[in-house]
N, C-alpha and C. Protein backbone atom coordinates (compact mmCIF):
# COMPACT_ATOMS: atom_id res chain seq x y z
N UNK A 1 26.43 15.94 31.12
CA UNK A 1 26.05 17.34 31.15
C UNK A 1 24.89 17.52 32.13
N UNK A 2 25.00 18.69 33.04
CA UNK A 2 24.05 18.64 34.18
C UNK A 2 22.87 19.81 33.63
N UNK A 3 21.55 18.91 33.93
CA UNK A 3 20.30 19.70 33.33
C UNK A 3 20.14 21.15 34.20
N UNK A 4 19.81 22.27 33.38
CA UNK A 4 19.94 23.35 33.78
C UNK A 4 18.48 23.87 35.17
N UNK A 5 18.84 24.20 35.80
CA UNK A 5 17.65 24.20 36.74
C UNK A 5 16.69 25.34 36.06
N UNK A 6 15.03 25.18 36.47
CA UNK A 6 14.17 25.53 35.85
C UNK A 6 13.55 26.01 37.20
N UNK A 7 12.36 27.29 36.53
CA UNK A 7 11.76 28.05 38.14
C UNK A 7 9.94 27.73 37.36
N UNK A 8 9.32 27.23 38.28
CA UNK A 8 7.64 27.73 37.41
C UNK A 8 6.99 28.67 38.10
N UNK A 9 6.72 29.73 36.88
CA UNK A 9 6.16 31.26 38.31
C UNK A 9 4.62 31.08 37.72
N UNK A 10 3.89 31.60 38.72
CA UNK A 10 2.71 31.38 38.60
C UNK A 10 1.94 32.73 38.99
N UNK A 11 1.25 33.55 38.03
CA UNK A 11 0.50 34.72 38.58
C UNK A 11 -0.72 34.07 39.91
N UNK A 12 -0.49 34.73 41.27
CA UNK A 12 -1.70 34.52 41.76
C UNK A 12 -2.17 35.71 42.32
N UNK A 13 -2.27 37.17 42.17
CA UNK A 13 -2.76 38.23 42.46
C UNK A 13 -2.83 38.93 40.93
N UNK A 14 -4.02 39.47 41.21
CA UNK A 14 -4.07 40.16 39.57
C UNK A 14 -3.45 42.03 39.69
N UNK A 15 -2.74 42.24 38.39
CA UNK A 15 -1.74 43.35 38.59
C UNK A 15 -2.66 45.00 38.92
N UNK A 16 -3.83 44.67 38.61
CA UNK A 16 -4.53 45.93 38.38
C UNK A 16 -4.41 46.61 39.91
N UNK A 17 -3.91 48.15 39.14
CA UNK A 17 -3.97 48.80 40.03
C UNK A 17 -2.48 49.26 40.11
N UNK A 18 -1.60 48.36 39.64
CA UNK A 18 -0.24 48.04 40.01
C UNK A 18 0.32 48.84 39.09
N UNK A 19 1.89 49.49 39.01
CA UNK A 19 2.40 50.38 38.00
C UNK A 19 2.90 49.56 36.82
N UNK A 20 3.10 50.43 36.05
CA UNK A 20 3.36 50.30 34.61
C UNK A 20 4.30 49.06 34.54
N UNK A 21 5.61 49.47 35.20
CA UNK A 21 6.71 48.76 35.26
C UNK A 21 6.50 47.28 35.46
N UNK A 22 6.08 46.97 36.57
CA UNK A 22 5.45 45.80 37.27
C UNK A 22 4.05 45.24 35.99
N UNK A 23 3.41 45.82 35.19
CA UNK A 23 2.56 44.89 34.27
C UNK A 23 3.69 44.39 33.17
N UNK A 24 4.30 45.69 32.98
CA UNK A 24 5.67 45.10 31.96
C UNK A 24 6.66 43.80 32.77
N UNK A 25 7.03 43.65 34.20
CA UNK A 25 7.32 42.77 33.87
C UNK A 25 7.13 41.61 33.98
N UNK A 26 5.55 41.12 34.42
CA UNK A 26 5.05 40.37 34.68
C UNK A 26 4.76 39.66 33.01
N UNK A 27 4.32 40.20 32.03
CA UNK A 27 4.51 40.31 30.80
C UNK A 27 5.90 39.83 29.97
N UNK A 28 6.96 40.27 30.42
CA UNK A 28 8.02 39.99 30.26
C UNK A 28 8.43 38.25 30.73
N UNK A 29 7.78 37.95 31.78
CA UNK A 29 7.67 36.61 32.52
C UNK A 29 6.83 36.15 32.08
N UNK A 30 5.91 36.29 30.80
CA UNK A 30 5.16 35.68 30.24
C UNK A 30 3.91 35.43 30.75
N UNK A 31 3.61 35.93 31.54
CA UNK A 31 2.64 35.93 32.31
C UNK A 31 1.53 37.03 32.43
N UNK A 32 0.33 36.44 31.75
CA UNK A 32 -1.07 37.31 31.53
C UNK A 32 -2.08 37.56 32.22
N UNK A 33 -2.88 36.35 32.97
CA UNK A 33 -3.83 36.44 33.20
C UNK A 33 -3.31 35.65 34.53
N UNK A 34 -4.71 35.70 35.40
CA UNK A 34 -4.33 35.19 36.82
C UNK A 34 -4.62 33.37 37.04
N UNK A 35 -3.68 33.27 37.49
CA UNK A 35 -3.20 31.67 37.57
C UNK A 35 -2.68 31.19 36.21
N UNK A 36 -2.18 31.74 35.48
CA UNK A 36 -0.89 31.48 34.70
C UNK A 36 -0.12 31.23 34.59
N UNK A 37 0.60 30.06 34.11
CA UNK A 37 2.77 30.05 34.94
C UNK A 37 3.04 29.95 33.51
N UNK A 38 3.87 29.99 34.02
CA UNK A 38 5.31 29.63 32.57
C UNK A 38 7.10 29.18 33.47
N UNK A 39 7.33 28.50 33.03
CA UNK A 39 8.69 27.71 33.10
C UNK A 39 9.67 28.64 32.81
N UNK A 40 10.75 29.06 33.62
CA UNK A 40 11.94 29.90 32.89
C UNK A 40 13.16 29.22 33.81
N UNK A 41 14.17 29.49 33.16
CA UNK A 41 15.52 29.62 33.44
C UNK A 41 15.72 29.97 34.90
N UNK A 42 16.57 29.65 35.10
CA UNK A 42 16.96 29.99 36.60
C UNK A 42 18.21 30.45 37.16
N UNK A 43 18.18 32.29 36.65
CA UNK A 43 19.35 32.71 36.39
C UNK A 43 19.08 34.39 36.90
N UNK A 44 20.27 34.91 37.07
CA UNK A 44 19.98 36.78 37.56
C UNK A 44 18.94 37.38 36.96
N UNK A 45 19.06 36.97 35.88
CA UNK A 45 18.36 38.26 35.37
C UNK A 45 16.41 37.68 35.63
N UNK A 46 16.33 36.30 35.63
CA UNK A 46 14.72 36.46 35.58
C UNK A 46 14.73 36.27 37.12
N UNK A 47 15.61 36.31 38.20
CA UNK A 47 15.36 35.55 39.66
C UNK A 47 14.88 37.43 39.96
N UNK A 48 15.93 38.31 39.29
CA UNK A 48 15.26 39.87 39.44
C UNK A 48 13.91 40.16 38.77
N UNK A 49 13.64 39.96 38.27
CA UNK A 49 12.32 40.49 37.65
C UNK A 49 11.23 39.95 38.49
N UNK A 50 11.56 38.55 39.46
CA UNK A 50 10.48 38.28 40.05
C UNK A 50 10.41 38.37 41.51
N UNK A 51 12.25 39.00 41.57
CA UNK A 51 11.71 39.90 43.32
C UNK A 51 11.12 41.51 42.89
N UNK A 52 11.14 41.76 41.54
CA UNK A 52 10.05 42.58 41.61
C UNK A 52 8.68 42.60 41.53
N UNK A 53 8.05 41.59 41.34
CA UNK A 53 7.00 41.39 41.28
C UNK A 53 6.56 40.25 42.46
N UNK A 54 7.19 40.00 43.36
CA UNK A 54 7.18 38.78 44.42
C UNK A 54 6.14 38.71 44.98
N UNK A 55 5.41 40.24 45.52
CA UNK A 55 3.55 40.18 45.88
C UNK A 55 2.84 39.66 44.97
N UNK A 56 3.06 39.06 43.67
CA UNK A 56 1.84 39.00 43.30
C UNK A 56 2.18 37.38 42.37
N UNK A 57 3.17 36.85 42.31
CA UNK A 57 3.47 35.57 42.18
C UNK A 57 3.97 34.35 43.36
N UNK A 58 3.71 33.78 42.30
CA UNK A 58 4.69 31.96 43.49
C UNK A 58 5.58 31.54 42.68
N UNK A 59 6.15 31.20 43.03
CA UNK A 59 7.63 30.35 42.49
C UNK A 59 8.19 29.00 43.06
N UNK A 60 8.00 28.19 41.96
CA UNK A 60 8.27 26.80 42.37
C UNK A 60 9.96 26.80 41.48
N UNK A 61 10.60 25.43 42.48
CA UNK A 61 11.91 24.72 41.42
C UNK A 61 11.75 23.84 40.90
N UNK A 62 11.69 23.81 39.77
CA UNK A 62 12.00 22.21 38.85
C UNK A 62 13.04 21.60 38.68
């Protein structure tokens, strides 16, 4: 069975200032405070949430 690929996003701009939508979904990505990551899946629906927020994260592959 082939291990599922993994993304680590990492806040490095802080959201303030930024709209509603964009704190929700940075939030949604688990992601709070600046220089934060969290590990997710590597699939449509979170690869979208973080070309919406792409100014203000990094994204590594695991």
């Amino acid at each position: 069975m082939a291990e599922a690929k993994r993304l680590k996003v990492t806040l490095v701009k802080s959201p303030i200032g930024r709209s509603a939508d964009q704190h929700k979904t940075l939030k949604a990505l688990g992601l709070g405070k600046v220089s934060s990551s969290h590990e997710l899946p590597d699939n449509e629906a979170v690869r979208g949430m973080i070309f919406k927020v792409k100014h203000l994260v990094s994204v590594e592959e695991l």
